[in-house]
PDB file of N, CA and C in Angstrom:
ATOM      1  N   UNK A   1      35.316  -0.770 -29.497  1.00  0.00           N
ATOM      2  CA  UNK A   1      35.420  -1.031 -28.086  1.00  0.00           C
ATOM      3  C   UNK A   1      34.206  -0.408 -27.387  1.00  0.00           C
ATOM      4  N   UNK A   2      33.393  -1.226 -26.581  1.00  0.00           N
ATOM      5  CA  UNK A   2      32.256  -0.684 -25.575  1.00  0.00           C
ATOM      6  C   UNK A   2      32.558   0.319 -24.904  1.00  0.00           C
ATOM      7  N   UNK A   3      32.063   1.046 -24.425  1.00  0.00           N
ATOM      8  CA  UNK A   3      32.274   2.402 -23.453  1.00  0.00           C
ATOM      9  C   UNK A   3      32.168   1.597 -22.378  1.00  0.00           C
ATOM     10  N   UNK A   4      32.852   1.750 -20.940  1.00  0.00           N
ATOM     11  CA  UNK A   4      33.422   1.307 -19.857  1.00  0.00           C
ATOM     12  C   UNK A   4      31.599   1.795 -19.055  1.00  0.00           C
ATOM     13  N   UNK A   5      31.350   1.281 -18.709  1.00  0.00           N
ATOM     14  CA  UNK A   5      29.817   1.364 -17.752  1.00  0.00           C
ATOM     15  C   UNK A   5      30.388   2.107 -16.639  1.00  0.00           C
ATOM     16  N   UNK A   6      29.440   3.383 -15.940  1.00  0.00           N
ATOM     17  CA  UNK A   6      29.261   3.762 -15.057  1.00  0.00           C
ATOM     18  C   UNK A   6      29.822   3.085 -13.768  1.00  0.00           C
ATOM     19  N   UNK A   7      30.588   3.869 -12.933  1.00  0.00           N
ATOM     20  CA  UNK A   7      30.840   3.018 -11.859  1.00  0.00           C
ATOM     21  C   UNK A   7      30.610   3.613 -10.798  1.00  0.00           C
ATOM     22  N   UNK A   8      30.036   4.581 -10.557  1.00  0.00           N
ATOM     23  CA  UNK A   8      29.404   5.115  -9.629  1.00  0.00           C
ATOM     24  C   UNK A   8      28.395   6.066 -10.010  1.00  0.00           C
ATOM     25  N   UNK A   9      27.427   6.276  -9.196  1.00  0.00           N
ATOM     26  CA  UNK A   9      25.863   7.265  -9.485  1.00  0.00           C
ATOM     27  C   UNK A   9      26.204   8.429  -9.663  1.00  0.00           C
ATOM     28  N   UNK A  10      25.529   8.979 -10.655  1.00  0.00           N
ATOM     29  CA  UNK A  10      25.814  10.685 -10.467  1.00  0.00           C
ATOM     30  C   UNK A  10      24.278  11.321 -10.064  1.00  0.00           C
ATOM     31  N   UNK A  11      24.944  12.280  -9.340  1.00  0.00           N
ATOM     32  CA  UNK A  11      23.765  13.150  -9.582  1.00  0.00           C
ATOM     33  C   UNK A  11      23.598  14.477 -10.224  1.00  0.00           C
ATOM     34  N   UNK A  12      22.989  14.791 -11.066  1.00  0.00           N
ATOM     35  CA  UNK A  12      22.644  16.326 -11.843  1.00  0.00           C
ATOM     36  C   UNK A  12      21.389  16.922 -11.517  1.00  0.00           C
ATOM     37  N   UNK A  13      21.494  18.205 -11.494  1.00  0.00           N
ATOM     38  CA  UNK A  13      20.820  19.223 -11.214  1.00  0.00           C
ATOM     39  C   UNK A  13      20.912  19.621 -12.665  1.00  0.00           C
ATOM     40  N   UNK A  14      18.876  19.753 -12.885  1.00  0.00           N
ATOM     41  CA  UNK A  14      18.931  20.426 -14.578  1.00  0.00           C
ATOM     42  C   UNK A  14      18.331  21.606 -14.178  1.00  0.00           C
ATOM     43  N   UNK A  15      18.610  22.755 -14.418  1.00  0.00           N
ATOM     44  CA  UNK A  15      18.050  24.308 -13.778  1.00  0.00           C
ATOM     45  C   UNK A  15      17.738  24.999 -14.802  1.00  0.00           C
ATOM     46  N   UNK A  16      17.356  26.343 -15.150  1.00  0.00           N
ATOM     47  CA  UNK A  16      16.771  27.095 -15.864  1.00  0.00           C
ATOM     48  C   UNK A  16      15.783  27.882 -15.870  1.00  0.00           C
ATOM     49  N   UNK A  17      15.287  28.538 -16.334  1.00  0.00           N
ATOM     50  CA  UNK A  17      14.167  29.308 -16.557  1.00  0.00           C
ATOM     51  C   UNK A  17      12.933  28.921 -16.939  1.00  0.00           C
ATOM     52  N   UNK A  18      12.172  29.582 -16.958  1.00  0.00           N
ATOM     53  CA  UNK A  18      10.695  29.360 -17.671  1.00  0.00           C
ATOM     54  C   UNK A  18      10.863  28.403 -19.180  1.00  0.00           C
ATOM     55  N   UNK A  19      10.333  27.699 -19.354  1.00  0.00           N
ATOM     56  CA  UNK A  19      10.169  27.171 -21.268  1.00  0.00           C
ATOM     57  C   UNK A  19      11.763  26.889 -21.382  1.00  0.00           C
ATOM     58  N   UNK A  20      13.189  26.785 -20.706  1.00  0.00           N
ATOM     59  CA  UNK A  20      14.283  26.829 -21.011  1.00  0.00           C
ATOM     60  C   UNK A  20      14.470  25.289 -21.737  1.00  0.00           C
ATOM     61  N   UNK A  21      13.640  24.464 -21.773  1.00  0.00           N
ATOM     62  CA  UNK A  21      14.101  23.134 -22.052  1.00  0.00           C
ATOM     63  C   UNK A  21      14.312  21.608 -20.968  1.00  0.00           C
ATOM     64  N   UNK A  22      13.852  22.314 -19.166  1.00  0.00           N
ATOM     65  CA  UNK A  22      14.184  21.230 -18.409  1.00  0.00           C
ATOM     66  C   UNK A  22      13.401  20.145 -18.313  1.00  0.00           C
ATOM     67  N   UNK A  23      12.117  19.967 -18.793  1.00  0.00           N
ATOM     68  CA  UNK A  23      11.200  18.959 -18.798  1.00  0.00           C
ATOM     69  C   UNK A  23      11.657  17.820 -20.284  1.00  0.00           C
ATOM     70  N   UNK A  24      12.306  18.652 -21.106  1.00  0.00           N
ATOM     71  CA  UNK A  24      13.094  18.203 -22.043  1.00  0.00           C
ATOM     72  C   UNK A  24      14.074  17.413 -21.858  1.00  0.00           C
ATOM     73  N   UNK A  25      14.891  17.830 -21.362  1.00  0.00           N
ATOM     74  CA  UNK A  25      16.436  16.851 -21.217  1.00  0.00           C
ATOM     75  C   UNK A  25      15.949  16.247 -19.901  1.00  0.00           C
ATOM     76  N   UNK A  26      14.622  16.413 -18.831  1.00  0.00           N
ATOM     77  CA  UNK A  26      14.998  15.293 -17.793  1.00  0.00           C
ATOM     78  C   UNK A  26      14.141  14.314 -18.806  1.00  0.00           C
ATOM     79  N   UNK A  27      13.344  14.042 -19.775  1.00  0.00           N
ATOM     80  CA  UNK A  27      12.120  13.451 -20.671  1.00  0.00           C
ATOM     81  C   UNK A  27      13.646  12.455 -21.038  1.00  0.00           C
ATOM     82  N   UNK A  28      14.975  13.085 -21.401  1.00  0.00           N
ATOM     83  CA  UNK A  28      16.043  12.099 -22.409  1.00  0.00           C
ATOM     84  C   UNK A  28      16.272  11.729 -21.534  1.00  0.00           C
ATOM     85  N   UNK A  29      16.779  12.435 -20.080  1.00  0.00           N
ATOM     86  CA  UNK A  29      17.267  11.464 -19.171  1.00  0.00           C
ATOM     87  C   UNK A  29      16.297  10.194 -18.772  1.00  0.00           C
ATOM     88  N   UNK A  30      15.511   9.981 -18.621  1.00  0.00           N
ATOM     89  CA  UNK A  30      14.757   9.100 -17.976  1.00  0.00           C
ATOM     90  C   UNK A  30      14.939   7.988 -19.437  1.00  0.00           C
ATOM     91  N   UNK A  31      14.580   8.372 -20.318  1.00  0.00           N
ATOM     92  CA  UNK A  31      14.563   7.506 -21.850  1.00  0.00           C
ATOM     93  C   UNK A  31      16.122   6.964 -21.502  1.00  0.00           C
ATOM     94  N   UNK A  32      16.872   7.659 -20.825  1.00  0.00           N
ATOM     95  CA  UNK A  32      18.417   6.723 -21.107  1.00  0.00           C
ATOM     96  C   UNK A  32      18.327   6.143 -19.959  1.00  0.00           C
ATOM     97  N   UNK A  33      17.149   6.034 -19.161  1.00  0.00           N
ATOM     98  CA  UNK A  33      16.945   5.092 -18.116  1.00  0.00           C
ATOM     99  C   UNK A  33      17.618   5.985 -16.526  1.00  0.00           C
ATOM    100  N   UNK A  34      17.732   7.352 -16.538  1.00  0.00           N
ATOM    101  CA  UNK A  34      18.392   7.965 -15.328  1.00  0.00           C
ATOM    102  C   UNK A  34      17.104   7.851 -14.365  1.00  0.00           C
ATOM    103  N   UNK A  35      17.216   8.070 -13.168  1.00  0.00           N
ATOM    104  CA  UNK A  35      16.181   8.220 -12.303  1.00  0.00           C
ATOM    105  C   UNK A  35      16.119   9.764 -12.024  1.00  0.00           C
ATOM    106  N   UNK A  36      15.167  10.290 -12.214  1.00  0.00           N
ATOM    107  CA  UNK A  36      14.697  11.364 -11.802  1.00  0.00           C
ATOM    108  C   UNK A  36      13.614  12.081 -10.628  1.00  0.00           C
ATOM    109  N   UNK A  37      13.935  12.898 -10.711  1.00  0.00           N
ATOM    110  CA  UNK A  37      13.463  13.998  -9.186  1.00  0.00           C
ATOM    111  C   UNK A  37      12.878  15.310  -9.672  1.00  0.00           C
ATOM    112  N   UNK A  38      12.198  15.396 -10.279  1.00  0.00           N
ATOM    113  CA  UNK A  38      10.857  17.168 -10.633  1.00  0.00           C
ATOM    114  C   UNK A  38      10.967  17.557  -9.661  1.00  0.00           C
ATOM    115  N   UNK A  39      11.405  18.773  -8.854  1.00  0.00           N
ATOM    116  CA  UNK A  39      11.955  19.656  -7.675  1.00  0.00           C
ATOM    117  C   UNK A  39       9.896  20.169  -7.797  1.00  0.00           C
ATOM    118  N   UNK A  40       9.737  20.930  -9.080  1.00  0.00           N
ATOM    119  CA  UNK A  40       8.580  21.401  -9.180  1.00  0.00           C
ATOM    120  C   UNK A  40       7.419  20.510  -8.455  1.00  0.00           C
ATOM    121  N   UNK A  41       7.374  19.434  -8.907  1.00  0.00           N
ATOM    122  CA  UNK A  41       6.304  18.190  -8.108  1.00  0.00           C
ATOM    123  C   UNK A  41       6.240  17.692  -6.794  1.00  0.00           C
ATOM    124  N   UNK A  42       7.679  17.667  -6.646  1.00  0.00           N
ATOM    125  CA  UNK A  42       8.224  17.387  -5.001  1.00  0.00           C
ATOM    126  C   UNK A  42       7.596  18.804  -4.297  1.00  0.00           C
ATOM    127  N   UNK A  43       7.517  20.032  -4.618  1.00  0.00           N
ATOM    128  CA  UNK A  43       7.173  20.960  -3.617  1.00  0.00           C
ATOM    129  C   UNK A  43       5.620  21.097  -3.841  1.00  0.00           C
ATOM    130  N   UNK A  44       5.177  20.959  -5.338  1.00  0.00           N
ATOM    131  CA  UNK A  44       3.382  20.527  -5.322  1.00  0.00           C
ATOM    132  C   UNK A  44       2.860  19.356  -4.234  1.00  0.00           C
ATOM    133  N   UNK A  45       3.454  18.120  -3.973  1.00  0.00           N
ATOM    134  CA  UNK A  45       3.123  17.312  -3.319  1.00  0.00           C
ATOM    135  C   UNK A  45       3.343  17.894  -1.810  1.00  0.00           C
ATOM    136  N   UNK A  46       4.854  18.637  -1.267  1.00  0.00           N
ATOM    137  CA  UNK A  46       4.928  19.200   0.096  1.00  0.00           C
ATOM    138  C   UNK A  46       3.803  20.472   0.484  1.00  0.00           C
ATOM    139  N   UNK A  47       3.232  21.269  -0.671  1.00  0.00           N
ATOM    140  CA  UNK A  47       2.574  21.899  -0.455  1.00  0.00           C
ATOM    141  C   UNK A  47       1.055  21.705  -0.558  1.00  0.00           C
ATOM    142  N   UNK A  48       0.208  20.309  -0.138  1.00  0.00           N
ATOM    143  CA  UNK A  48      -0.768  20.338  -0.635  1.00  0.00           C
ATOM    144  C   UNK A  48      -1.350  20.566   1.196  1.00  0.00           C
ATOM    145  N   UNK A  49      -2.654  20.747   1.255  1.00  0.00           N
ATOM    146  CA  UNK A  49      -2.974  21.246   2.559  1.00  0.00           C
ATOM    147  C   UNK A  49      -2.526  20.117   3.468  1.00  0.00           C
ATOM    148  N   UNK A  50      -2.027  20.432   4.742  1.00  0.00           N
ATOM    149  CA  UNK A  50      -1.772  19.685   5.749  1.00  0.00           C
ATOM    150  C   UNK A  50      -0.060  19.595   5.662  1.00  0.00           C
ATOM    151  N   UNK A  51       0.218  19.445   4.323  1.00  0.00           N
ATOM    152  CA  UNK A  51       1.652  19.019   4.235  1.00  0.00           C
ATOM    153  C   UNK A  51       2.871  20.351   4.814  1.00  0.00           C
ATOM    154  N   UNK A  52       3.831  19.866   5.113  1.00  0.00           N
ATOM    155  CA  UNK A  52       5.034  20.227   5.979  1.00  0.00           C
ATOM    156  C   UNK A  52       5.379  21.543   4.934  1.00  0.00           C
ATOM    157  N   UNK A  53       4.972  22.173   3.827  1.00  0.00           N
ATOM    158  CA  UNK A  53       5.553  23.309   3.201  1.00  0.00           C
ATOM    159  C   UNK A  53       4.254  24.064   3.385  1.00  0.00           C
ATOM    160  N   UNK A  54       3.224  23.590   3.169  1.00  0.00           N
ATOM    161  CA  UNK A  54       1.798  24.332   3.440  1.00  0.00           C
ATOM    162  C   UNK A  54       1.677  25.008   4.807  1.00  0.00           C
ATOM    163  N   UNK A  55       1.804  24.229   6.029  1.00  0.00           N
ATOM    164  CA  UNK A  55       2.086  24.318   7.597  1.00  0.00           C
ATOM    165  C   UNK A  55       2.941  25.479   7.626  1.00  0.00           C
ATOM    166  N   UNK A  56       4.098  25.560   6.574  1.00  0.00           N
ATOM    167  CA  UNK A  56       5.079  26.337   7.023  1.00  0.00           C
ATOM    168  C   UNK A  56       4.534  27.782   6.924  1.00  0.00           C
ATOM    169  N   UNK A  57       3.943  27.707   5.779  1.00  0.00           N
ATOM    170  CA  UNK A  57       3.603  28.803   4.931  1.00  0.00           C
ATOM    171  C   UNK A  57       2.282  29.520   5.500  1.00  0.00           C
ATOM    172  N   UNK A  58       1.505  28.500   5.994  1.00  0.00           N
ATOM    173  CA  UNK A  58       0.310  29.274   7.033  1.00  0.00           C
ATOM    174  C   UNK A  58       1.007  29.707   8.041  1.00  0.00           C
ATOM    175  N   UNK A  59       1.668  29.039   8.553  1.00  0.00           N
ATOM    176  CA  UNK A  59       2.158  29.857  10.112  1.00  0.00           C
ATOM    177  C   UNK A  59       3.166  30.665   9.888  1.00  0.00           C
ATOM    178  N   UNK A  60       3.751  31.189   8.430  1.00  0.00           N
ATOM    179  CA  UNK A  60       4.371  32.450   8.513  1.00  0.00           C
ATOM    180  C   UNK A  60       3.741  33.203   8.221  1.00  0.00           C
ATOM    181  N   UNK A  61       2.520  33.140   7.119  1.00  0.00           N
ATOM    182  CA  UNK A  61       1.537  34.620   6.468  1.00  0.00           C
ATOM    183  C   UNK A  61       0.410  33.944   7.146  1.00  0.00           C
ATOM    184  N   UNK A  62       0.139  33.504   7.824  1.00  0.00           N
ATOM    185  CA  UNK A  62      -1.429  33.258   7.918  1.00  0.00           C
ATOM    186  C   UNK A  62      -2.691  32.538   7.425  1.00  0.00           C
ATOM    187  N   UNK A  63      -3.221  32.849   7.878  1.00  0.00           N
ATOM    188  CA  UNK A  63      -4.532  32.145   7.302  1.00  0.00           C
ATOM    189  C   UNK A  63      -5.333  32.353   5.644  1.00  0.00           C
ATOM    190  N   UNK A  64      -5.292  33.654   5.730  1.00  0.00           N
ATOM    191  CA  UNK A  64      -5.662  34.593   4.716  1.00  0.00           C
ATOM    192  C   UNK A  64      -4.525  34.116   3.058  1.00  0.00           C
ATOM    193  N   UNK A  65      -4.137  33.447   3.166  1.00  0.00           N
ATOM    194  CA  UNK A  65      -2.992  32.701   2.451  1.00  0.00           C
ATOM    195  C   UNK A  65      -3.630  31.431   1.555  1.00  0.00           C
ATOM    196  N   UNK A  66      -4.987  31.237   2.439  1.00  0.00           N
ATOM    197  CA  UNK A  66      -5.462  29.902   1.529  1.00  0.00           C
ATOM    198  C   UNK A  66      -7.147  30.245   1.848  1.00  0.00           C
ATOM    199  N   UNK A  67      -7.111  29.454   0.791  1.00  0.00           N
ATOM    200  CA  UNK A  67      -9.106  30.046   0.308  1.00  0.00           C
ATOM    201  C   UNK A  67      -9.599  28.731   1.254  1.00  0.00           C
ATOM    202  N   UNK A  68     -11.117  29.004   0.990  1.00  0.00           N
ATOM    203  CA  UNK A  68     -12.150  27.864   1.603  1.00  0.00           C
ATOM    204  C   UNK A  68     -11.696  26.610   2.306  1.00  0.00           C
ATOM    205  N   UNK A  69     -11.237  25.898   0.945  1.00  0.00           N
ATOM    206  CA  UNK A  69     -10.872  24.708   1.117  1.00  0.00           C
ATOM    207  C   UNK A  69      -9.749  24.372   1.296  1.00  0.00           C
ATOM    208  N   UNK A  70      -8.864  25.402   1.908  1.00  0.00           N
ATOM    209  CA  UNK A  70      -7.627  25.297   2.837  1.00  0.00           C
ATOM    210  C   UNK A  70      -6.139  24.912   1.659  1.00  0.00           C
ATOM    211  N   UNK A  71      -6.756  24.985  -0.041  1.00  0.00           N
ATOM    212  CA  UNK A  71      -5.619  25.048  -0.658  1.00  0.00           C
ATOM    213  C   UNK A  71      -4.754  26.338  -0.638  1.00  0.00           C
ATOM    214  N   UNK A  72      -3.614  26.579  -0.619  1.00  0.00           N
ATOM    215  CA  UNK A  72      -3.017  27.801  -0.932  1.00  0.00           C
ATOM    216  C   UNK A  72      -3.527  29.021  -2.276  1.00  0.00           C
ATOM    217  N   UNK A  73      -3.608  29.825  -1.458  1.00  0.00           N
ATOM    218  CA  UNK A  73      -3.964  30.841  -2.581  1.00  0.00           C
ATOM    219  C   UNK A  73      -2.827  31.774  -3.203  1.00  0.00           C
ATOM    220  N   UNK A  74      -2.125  30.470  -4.280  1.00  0.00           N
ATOM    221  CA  UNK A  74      -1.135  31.088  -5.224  1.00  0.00           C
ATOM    222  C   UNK A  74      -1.126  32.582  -5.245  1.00  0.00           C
ATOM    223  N   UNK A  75      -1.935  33.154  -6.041  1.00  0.00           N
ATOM    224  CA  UNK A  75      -1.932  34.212  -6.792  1.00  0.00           C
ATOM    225  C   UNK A  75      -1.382  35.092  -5.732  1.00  0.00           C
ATOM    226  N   UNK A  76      -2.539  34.986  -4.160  1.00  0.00           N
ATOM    227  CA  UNK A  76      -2.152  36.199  -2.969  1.00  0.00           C
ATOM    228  C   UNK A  76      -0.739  36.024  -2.641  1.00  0.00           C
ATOM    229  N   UNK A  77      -0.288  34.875  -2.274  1.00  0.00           N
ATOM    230  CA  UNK A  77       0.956  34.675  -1.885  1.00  0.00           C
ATOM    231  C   UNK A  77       2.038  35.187  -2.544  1.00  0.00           C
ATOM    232  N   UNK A  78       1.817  34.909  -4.122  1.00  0.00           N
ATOM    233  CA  UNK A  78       2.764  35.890  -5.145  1.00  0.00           C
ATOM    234  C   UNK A  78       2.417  37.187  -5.331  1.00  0.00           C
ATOM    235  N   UNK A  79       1.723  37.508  -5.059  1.00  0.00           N
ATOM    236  CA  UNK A  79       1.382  39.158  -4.680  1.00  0.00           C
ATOM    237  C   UNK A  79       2.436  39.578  -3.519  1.00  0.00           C
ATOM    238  N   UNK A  80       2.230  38.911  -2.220  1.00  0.00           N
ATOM    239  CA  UNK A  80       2.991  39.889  -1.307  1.00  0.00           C
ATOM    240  C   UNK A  80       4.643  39.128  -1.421  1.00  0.00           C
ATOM    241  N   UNK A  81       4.746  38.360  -2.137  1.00  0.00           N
ATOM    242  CA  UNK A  81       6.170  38.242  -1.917  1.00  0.00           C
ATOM    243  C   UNK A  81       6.871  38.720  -3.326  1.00  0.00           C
ATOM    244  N   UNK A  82       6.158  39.418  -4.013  1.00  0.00           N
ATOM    245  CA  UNK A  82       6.812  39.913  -5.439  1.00  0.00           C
ATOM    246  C   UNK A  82       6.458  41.822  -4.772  1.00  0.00           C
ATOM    247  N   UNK A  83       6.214  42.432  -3.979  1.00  0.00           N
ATOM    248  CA  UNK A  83       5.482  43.352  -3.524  1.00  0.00           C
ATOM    249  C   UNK A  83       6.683  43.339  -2.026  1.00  0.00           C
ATOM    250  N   UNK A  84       7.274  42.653  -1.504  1.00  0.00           N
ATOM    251  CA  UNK A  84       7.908  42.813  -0.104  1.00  0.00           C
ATOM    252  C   UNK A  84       8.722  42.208  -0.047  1.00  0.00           C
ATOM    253  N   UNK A  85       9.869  42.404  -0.086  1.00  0.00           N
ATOM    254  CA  UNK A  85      10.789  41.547   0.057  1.00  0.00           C
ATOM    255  C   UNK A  85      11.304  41.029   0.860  1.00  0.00           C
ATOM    256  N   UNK A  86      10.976  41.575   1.774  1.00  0.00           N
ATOM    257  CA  UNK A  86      10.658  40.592   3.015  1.00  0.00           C
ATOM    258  C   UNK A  86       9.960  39.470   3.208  1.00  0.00           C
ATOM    259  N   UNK A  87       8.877  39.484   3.148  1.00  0.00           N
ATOM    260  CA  UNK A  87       7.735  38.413   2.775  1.00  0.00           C
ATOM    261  C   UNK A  87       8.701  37.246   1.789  1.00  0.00           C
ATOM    262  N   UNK A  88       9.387  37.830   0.845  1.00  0.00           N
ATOM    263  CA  UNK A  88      10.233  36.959  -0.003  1.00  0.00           C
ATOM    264  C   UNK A  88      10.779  36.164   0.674  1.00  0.00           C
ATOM    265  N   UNK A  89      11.737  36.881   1.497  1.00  0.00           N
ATOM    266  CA  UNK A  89      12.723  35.993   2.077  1.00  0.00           C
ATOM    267  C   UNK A  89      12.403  35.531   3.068  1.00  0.00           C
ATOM    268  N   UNK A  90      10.879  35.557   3.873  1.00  0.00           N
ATOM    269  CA  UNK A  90      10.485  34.991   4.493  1.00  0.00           C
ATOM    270  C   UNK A  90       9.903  33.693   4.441  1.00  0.00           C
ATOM    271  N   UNK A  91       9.461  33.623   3.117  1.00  0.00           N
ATOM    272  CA  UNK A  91       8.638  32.598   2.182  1.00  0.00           C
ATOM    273  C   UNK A  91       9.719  31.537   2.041  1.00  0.00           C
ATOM    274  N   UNK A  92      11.152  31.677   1.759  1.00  0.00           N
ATOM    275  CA  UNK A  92      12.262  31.415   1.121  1.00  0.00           C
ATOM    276  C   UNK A  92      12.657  30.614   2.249  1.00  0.00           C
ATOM    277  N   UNK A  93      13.262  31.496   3.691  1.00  0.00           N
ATOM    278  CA  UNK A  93      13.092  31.286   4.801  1.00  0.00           C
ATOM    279  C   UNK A  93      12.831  29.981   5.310  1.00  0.00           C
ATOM    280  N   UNK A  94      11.363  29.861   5.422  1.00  0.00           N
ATOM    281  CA  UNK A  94      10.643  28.719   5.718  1.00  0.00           C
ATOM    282  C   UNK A  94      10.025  27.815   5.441  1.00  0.00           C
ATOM    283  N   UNK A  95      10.663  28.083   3.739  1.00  0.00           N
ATOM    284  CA  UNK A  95      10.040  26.651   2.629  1.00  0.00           C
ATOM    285  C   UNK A  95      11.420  25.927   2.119  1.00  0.00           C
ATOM    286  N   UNK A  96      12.491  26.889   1.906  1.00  0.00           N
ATOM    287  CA  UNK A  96      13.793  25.959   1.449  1.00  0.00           C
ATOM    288  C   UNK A  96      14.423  24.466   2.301  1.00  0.00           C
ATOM    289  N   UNK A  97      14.151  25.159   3.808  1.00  0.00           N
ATOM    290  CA  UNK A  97      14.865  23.891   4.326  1.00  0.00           C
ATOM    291  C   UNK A  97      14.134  22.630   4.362  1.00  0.00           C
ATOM    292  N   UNK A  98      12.929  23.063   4.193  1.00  0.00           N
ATOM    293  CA  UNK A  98      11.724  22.160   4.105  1.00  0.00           C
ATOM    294  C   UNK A  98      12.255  20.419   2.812  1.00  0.00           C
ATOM    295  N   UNK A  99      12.018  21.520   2.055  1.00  0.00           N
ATOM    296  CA  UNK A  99      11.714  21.341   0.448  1.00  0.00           C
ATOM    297  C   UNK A  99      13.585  20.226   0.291  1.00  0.00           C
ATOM    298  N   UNK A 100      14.544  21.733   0.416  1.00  0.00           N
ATOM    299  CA  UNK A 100      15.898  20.340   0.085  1.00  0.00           C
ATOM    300  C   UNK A 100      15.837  19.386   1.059  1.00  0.00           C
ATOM    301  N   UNK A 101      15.358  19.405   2.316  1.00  0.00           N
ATOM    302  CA  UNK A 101      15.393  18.252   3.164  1.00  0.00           C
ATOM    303  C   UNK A 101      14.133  16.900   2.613  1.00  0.00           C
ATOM    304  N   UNK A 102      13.902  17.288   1.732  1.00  0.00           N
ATOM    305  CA  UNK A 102      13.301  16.488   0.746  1.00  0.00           C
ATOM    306  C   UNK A 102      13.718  15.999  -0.632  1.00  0.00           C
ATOM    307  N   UNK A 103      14.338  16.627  -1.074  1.00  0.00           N
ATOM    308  CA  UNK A 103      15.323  16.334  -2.603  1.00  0.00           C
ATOM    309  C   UNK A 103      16.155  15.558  -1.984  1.00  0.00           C
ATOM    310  N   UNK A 104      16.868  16.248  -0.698  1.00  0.00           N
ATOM    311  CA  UNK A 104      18.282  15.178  -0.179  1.00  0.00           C
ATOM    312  C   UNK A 104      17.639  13.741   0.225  1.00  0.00           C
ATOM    313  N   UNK A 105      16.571  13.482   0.621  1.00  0.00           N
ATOM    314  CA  UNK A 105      15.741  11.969   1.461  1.00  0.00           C
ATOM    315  C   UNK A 105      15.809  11.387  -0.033  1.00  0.00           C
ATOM    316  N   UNK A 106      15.291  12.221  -1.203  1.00  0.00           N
ATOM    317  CA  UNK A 106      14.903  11.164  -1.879  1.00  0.00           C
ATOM    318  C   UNK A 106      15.837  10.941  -2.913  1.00  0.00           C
ATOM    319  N   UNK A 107      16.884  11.600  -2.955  1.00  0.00           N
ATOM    320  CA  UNK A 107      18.034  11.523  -3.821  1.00  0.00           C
ATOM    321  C   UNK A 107      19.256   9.953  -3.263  1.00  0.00           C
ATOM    322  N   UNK A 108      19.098  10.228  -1.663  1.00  0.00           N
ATOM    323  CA  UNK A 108      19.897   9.152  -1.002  1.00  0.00           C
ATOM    324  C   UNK A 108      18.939   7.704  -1.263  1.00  0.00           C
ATOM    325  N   UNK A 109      17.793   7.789  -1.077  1.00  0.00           N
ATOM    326  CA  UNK A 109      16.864   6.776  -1.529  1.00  0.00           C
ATOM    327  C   UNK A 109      17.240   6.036  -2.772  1.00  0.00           C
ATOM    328  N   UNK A 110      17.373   7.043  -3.784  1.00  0.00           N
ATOM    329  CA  UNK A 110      17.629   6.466  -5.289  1.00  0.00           C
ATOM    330  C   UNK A 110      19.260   6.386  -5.422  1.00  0.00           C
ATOM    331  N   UNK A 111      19.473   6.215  -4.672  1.00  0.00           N
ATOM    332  CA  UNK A 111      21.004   5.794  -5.240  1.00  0.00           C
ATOM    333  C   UNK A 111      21.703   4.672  -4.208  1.00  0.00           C
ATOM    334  N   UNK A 112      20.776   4.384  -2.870  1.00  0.00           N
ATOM    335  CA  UNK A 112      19.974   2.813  -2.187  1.00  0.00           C
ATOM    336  C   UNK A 112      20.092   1.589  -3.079  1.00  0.00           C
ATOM    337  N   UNK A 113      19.412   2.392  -4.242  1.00  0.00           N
ATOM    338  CA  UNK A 113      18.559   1.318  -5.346  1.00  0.00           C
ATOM    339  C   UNK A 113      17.444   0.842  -4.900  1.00  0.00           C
ATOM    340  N   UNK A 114      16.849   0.194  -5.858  1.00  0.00           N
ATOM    341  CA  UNK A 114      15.613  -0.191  -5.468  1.00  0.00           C
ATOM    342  C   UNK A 114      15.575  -0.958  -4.281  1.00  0.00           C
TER     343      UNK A 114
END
C-alpha cells in the first residue's frame, strides 16, 4: 500500500551547532524535494551594506563597525559583543526582529506555492 501523500505543508526548523550536521539533512531535505530557507544566508543577504540588518547594526554601534568599503567588520563586532553583554543583547535587540520578520515573509511565500 502507497503511503497516503502529505496533506498539508510542514514547516521544520533544523538547529544545532557548529559542524552539527545542518547543511546535511537540509542537502536530504531539498533531494526529497522540501523547500528550504538557510537562516545563515537570509541574514548574509540582510546584512550586506545598505541592507535593513546592516542599518540596524550601524545605528546601534556605529560607524567604527564597518571598514572602508562600508562592509561590516565581523571580527570588531564579535569582539565587543563576546566582551559586553550588553552590546550582546543589544546586537540581538536590533537584528532578531529584523531577520525573523524575514524567515516569516519567506516561509508564508513558500507555502503560497509557486
Amino acid at each position: 500500500m502507497a503511503a497516503e501523500p502529505l496533506r498539508r505543508p510542514y514547516v521544520l526548523g533544523v538547529t544545532g551547532g557548529f559542524a552539527s550536521g545542518k547543511s546535511t539533512v537540509m542537502a536530504i531535505l531539498r533531494e526529497l524535494g522540501a523547500f528550504t530557507i538557510d537562516a545563515d544566508q537570509v541574514v548574509r543577504e540582510l546584512s550586506r551594506p545598505g541592507g535593513p540588518v546592516w542599518q540596524a547594526i550601524r545605528q546601534a554601534f556605529g560607524p567604527e563597525v564597518l571598514d572602508a568599503r562600508g562592509q561590516l567588520r565581523r571580527a570588531e563586532l564579535r569582539r565587543r559583543i563576546f566582551q559586553d553583554p550588553q552590546a550582546r543583547e543589544l546586537l540581538n535587540r536590533v537584528t532578531h526582529p529584523i531577520i525573523l520578520e524575514e524567515l516569516r515573509r519567506r516561509i508564508e511565500q513558500a507555502l503560497q506555492g509557486p
